[in-house]
N, C-alpha and C. Protein backbone atom coordinates (compact mmCIF):
# COMPACT_ATOMS: atom_id res chain seq x y z
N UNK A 1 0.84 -1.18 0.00
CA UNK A 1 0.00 0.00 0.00
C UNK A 1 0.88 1.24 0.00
N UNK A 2 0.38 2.48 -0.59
CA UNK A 2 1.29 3.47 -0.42
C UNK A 2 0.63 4.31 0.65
N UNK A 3 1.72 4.53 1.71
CA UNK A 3 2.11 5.62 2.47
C UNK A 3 2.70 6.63 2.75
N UNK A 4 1.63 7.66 3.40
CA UNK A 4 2.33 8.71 3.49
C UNK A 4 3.05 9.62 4.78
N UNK A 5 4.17 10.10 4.55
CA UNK A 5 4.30 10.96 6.00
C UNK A 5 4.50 12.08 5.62
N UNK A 6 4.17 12.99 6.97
CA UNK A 6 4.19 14.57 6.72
C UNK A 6 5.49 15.13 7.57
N UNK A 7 5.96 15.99 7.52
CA UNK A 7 6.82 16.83 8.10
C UNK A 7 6.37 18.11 8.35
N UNK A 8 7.38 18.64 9.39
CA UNK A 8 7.40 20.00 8.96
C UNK A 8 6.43 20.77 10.09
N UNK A 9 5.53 20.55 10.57
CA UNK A 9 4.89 21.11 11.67
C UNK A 9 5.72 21.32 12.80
N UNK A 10 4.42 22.41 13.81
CA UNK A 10 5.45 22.97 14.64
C UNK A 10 4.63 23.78 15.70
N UNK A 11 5.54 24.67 16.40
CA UNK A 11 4.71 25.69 16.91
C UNK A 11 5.38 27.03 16.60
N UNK A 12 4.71 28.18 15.99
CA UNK A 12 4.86 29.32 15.48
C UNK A 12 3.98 30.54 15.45
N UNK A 13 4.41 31.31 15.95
CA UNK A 13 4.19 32.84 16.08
C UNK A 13 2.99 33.41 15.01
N UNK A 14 2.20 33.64 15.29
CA UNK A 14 1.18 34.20 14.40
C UNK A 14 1.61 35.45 13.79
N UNK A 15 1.93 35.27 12.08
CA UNK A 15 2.66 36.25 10.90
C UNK A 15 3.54 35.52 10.66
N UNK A 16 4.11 34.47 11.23
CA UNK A 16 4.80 33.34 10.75
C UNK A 16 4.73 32.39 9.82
N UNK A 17 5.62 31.59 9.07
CA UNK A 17 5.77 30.59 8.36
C UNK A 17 5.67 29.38 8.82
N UNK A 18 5.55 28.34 8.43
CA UNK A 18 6.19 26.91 8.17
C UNK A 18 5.81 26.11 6.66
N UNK A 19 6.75 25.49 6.30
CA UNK A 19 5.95 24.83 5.68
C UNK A 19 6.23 22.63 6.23
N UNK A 20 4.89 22.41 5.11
CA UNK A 20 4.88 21.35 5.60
C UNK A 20 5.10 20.17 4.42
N UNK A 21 5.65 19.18 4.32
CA UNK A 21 6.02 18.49 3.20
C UNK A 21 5.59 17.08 3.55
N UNK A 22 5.43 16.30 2.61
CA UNK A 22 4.34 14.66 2.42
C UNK A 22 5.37 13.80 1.38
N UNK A 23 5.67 12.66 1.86
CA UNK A 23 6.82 11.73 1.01
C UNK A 23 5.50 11.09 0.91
N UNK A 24 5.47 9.98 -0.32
CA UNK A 24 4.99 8.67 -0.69
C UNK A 24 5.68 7.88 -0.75
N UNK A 25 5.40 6.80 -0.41
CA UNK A 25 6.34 5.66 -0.26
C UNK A 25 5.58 4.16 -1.02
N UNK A 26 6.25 3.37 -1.48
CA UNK A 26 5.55 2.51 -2.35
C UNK A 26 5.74 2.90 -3.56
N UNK A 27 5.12 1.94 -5.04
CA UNK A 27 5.39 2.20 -6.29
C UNK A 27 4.11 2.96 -6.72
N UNK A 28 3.82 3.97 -7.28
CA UNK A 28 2.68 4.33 -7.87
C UNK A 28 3.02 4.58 -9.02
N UNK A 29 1.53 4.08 -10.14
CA UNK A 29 1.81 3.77 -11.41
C UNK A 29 1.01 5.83 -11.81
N UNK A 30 0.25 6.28 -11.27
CA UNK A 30 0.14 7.52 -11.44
C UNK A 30 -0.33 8.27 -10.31
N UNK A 31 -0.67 9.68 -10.28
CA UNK A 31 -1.09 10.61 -9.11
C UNK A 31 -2.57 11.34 -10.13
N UNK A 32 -3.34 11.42 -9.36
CA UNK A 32 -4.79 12.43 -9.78
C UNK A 32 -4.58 13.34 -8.82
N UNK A 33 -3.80 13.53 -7.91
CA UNK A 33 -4.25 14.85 -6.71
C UNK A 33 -3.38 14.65 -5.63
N UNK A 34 -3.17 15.59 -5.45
CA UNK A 34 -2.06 15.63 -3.84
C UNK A 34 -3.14 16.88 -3.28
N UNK A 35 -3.42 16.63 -1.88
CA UNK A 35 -3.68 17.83 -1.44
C UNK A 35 -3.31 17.85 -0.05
N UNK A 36 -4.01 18.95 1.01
CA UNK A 36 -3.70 18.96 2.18
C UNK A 36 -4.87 19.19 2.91
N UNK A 37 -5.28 18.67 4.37
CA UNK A 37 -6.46 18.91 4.70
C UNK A 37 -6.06 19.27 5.73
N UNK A 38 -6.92 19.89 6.70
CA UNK A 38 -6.48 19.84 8.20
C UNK A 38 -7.67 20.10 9.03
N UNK A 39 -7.57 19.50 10.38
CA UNK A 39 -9.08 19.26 11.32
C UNK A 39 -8.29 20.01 12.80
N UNK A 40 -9.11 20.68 13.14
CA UNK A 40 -8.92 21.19 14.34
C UNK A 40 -10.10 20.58 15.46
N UNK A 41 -9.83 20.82 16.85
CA UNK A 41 -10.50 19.91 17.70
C UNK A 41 -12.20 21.02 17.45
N UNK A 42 -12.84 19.26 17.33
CA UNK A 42 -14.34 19.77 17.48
C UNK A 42 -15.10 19.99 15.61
N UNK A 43 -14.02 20.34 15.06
CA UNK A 43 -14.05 20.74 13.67
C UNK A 43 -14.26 19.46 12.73
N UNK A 44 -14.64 19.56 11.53
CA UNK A 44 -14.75 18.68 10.41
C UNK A 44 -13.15 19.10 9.58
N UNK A 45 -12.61 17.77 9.55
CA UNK A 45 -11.89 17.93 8.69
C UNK A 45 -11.65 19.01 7.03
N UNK A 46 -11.20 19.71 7.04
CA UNK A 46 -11.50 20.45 5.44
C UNK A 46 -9.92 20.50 4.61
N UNK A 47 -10.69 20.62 3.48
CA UNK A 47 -10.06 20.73 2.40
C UNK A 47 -8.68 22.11 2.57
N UNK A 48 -7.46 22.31 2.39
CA UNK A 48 -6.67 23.22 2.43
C UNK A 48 -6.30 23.99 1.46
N UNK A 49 -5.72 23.14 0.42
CA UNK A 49 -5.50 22.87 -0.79
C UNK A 49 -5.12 21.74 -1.46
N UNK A 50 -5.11 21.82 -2.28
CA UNK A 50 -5.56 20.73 -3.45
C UNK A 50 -4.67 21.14 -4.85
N UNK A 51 -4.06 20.20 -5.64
CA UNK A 51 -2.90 20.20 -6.74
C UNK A 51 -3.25 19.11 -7.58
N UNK A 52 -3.82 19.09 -8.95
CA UNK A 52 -3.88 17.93 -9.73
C UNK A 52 -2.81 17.43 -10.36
N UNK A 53 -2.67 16.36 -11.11
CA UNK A 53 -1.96 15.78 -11.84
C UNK A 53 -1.43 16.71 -13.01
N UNK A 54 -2.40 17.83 -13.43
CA UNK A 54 -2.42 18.90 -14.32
C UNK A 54 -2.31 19.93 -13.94
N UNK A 55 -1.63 20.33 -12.51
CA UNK A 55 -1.34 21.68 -11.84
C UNK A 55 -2.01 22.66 -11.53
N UNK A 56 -3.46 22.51 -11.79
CA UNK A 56 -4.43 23.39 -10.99
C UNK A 56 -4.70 22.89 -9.53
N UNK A 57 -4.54 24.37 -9.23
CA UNK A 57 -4.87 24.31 -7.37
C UNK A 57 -6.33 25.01 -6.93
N UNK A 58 -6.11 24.07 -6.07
CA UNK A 58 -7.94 24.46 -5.18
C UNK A 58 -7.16 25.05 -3.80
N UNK A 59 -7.94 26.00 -3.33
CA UNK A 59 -7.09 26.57 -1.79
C UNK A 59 -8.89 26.84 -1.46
N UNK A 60 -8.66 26.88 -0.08
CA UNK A 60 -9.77 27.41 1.09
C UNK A 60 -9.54 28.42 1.06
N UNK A 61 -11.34 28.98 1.27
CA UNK A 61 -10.88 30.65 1.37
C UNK A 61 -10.40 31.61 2.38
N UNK A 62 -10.32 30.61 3.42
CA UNK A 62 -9.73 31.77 4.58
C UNK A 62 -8.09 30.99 4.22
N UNK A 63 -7.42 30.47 3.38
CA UNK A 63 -6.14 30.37 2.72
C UNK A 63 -5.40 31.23 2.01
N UNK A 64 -6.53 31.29 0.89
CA UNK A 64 -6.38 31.83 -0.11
C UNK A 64 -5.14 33.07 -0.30
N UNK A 65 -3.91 33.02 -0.58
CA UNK A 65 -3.33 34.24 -0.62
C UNK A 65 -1.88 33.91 0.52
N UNK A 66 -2.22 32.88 1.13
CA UNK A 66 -1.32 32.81 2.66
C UNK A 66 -0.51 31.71 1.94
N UNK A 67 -1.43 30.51 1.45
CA UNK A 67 -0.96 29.07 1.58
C UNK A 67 -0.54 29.00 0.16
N UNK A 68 0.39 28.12 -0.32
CA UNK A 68 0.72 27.90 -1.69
C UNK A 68 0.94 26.64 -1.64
N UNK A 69 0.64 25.65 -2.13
CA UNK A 69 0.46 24.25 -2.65
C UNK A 69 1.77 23.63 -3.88
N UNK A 70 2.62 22.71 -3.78
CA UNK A 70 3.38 22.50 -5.04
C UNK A 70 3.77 20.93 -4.76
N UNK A 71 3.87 20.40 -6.04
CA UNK A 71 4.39 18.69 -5.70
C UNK A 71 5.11 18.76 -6.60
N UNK A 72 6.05 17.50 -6.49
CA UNK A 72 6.84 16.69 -7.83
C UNK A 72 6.56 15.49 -7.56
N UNK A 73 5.78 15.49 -8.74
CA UNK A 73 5.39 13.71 -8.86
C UNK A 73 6.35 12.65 -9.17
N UNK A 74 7.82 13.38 -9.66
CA UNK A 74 8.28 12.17 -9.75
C UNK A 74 9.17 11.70 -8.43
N UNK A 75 8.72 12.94 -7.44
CA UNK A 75 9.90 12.61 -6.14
C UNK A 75 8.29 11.60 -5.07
N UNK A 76 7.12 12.29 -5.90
CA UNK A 76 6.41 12.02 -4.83
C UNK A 76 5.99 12.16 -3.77
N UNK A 77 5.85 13.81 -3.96
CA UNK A 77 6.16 14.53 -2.51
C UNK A 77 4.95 15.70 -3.62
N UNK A 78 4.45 16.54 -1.83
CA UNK A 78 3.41 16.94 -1.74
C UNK A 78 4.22 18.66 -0.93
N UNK A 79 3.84 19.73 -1.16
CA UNK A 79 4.95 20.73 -0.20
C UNK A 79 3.71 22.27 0.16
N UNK A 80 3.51 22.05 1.37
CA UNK A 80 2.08 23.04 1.62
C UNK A 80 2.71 24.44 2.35
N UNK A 81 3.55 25.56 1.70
CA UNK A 81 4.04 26.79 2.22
C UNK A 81 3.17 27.37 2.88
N UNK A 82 3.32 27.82 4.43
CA UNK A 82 1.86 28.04 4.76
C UNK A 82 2.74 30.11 5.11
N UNK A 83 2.01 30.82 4.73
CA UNK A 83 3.08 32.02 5.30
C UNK A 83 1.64 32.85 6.01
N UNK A 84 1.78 33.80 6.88
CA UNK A 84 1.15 34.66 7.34
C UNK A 84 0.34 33.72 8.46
N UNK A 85 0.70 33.27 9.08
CA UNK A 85 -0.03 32.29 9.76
C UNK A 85 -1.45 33.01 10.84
N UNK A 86 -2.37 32.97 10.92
CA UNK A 86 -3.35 33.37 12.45
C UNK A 86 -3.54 32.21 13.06
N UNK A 87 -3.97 32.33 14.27
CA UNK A 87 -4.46 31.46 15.08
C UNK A 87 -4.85 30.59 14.27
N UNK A 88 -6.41 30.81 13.81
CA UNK A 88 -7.05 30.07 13.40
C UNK A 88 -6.52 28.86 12.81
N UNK A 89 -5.69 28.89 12.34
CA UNK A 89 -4.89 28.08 11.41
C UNK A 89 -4.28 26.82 12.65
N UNK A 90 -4.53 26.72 13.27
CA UNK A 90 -4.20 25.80 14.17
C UNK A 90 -4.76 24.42 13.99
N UNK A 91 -4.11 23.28 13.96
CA UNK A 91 -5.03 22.31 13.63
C UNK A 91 -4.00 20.95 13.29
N UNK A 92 -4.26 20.06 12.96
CA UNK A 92 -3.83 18.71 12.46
C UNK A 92 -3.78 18.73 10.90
N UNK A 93 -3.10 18.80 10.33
CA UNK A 93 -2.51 18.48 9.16
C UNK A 93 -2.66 17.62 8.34
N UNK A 94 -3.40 16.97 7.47
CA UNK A 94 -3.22 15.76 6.79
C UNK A 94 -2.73 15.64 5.57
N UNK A 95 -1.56 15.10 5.01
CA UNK A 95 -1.30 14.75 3.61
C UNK A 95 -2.34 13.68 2.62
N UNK A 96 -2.61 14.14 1.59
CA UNK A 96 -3.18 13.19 1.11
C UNK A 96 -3.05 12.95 -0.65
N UNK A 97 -2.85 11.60 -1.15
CA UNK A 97 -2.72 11.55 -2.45
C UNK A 97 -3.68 10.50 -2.76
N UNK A 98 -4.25 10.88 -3.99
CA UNK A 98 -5.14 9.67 -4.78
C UNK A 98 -4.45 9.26 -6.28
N UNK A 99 -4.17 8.32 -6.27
CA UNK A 99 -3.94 7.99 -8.06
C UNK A 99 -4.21 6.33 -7.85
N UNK A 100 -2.84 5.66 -9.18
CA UNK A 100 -3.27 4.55 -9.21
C UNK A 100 -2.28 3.59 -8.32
N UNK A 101 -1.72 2.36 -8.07
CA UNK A 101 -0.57 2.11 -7.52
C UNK A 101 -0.15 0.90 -8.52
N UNK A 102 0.99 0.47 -7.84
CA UNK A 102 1.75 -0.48 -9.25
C UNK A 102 1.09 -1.52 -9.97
N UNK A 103 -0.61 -2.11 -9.12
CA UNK A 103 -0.93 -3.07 -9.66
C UNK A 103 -2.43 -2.44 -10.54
N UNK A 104 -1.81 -0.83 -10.60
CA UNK A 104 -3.00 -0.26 -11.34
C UNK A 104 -4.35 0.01 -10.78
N UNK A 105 -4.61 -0.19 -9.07
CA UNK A 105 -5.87 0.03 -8.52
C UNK A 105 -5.76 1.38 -8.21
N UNK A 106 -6.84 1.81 -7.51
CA UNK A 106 -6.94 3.04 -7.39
C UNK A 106 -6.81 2.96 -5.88
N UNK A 107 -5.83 4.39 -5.46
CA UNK A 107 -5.35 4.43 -3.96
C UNK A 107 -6.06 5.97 -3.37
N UNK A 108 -6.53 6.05 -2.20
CA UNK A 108 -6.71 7.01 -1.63
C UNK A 108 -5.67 6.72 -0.34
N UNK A 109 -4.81 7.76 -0.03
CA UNK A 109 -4.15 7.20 0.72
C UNK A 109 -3.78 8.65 1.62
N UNK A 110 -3.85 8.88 2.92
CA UNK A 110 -3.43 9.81 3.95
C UNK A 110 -2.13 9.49 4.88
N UNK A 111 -1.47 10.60 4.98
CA UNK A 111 -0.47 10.66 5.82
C UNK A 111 -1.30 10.71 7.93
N UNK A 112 -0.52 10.19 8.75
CA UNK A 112 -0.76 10.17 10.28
C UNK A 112 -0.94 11.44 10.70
N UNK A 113 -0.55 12.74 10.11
CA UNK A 113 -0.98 14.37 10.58
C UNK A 113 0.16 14.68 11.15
N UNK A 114 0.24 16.09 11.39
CA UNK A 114 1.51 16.59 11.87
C UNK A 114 0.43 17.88 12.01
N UNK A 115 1.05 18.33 13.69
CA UNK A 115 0.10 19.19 14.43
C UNK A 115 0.72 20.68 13.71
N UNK A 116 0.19 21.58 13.86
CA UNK A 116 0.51 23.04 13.50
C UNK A 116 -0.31 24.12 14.63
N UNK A 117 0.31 24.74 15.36
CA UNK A 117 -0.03 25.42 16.72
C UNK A 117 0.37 26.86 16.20
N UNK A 118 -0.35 27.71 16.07
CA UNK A 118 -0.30 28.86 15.98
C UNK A 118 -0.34 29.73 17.01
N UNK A 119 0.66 30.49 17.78
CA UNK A 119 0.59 31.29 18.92
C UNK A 119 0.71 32.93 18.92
N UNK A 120 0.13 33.55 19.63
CA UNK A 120 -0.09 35.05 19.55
C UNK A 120 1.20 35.33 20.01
């Protein structure tokens, strides 16, 4: 199965940076989407941004403008620049990729999260 891990979280100063990065591991025969989600306590998981196979990005709108989204599919890696950070932005992290894997099925597959703490 392919797996993923995230890096890169932390705790940081609100107007601050981090970014956060997603390896795949395993053979995949293609990628439809890398994106990033993140759930804060009490919250529904949501969408962050989002990167297709064809380089259009989806971002959230309280993102929009802060966060920048970029992969290389052939490293297999996922890279979520998060800059201007607020509170709000506090939350659990998830990497996530969908494509096909070596025996050609289709994978939805998430990274374990990596926390992001935003402090005043």
């Amino acid at each position: 199965q392919v797996q993923l891990v995230e890096s890169g979280g932390g705790l940081v100063q609100a107007g601050g940076s981090l970014r956060l990065s997603c390896a795949a591991s395993g053979i995949i025969f293609s990628i439809n989407a890398m994106g990033w989600y993140r759930q804060a306590p009490g919250n529904q998981r949501e969408l962050v941004a989002l990167i297709t196979s064809g380089g259009s990005t989806n971002y959230a709108d309280s993102v929009k403008g802060r966060f920048s989204i970029s992969r290389d599919n052939a490293k297999k890696t996922v890279t979520l620049q998060m800059n201007s950070l607020k509170l709000e932005d506090t939350a659990v992290y998830y990497c996530n990729i969908r494509g096909r894997n070596a025996i050609l099925l289709d994978f939805d597959s998430w990274g374990q999260g990596t926390q992001v703490t935003v402090s005043s």
